[in-house]
Protein backbone atom coordinates (compact mmCIF):
# COMPACT_ATOMS: atom_id res chain seq x y z
CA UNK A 1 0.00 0.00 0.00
CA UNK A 2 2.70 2.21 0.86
CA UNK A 3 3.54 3.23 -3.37
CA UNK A 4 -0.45 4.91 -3.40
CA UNK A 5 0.77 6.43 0.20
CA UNK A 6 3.77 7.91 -2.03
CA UNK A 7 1.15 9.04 -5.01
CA UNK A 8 -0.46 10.64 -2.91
CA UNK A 9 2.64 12.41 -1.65
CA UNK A 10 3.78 13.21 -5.28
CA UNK A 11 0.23 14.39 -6.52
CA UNK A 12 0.42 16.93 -3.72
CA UNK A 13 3.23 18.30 -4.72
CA UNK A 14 2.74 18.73 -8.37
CA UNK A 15 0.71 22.01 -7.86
CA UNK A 16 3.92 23.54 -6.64
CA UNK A 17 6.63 22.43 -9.56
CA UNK A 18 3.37 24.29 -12.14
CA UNK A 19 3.75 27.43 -10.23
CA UNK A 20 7.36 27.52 -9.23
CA UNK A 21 7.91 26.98 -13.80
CA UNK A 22 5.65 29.80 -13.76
CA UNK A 23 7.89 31.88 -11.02
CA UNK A 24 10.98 31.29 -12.60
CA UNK A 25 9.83 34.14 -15.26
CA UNK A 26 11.47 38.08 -15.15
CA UNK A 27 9.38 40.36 -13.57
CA UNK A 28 7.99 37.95 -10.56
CA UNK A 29 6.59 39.96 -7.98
CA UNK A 30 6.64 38.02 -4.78
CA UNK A 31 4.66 40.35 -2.82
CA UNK A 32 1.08 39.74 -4.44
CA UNK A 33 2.05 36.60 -6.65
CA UNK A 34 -1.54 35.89 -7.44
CA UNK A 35 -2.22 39.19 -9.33
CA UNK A 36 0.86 39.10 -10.79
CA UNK A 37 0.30 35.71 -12.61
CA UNK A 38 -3.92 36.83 -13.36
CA UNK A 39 -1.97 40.44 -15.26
CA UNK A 40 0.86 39.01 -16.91
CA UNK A 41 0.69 38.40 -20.05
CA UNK A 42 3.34 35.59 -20.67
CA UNK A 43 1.77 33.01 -22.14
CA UNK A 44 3.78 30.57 -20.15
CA UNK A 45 3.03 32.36 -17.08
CA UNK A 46 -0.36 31.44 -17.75
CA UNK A 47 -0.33 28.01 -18.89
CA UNK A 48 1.86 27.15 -15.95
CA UNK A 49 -0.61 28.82 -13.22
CA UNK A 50 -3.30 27.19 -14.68
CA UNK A 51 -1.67 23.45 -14.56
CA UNK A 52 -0.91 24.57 -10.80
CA UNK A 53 -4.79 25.34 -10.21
CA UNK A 54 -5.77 21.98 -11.98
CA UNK A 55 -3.43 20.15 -10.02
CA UNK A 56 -5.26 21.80 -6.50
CA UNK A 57 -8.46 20.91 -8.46
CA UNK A 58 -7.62 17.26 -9.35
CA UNK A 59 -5.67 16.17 -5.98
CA UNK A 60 -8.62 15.56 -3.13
CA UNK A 61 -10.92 13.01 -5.25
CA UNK A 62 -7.64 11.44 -5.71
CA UNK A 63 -6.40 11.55 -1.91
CA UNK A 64 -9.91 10.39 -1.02
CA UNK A 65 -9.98 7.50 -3.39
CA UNK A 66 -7.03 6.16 -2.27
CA UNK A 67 -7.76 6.02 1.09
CA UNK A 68 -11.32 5.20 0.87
CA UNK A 69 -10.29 2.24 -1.36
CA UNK A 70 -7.99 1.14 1.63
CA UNK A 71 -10.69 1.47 3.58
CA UNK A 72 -13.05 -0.32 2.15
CA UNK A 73 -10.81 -3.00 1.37
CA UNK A 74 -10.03 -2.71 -2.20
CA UNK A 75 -7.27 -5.26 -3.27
CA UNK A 76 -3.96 -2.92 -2.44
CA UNK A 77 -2.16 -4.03 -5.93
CA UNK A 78 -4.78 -2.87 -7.85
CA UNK A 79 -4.82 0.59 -5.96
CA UNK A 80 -1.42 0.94 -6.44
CA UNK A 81 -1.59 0.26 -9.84
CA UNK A 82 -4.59 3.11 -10.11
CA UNK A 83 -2.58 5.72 -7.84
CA UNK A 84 0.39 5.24 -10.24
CA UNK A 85 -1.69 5.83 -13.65
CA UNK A 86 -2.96 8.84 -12.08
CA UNK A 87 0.24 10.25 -10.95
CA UNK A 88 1.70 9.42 -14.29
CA UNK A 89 -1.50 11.13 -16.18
CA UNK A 90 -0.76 14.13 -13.84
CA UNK A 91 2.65 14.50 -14.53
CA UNK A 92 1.53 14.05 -18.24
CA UNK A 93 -1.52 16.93 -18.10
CA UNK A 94 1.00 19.30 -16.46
CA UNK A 95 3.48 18.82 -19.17
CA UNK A 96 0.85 19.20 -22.06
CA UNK A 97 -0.48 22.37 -20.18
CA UNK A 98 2.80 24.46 -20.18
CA UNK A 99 3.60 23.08 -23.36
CA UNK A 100 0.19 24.48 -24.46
CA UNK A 101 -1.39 20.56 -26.34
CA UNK A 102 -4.89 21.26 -25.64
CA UNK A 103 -6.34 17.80 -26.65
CA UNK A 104 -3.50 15.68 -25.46
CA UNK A 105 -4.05 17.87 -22.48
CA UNK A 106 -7.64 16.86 -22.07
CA UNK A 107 -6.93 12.97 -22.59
CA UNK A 108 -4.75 13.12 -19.95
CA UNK A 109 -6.42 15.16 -17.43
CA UNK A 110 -9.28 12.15 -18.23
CA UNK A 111 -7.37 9.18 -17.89
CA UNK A 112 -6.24 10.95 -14.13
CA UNK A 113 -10.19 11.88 -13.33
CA UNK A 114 -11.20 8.24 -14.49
CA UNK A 115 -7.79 6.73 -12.38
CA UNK A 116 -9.36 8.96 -9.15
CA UNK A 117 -12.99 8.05 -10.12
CA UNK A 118 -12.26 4.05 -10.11
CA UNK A 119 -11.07 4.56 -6.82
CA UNK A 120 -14.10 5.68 -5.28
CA UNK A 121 -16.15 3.75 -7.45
CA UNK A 122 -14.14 0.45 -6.27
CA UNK A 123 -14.21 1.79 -2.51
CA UNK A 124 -18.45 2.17 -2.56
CA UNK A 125 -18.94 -1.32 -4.51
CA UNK A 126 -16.07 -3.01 -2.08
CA UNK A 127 -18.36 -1.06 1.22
CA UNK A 128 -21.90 -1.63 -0.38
């Protein structure tokens, strides 16, 4: 169980490597970072906030899926194997976002909604 444990560690910390590829840009302003990435007008700026937002978005379904699974007694090889193919659809979505491949992009952030959706799908037929 413990490699979902470590998913869940790494999908937490995704948001952060989005934002600090966004930060890296001239002209960061530290003091009010969050209007400073909504008025500039790098494209890359942009595209790497937003990955950082969808990666807030997407990581509590996931967190509770895996642990809910557990729970519920799910078969722990088979939530690894889902907490994996999320992490790895993740990592995938965040790449495609700065690197601005809108439908890649979307099939990715799918295969990690469907990875996160499994897991709570598999949790409530494992409890019911």
């Amino acid at each position: 169980m413990s490699t979902a444990y470590w998913c869940v560690l790494i999908a937490a910390l995704l948001p952060y490597v989005w934002i600090a590829i966004a930060k890296v840009r001239p002209g960061y302003n530290n003091r009010n970072p969050r209007a400073w990435a909504a008025r500039s007008d790098n494209y890359l700026v942009q595209r790497a906030n937003a990955a950082h937002l969808n990666a807030f978005e997407n990581f509590a379904p996931f967190a509770a899926g895996v642990v809910l699974a557990q729970l519920a007694g799910v078969e722990a090889q088979l939530i690894n194997q889902l907490a994996i193919a999320f992490v790895v659809f993740r990592v995938l979505h965040g790449l495609l976002y700065v690197g601005d491949k809108p439908p890649l992009r979307s099939l990715a952030w799918l295969g990690g909604f469907a990875c996160a959706a499994a897991l709570i799908v598999l949790a409530a037929l494992r409890a019911g």
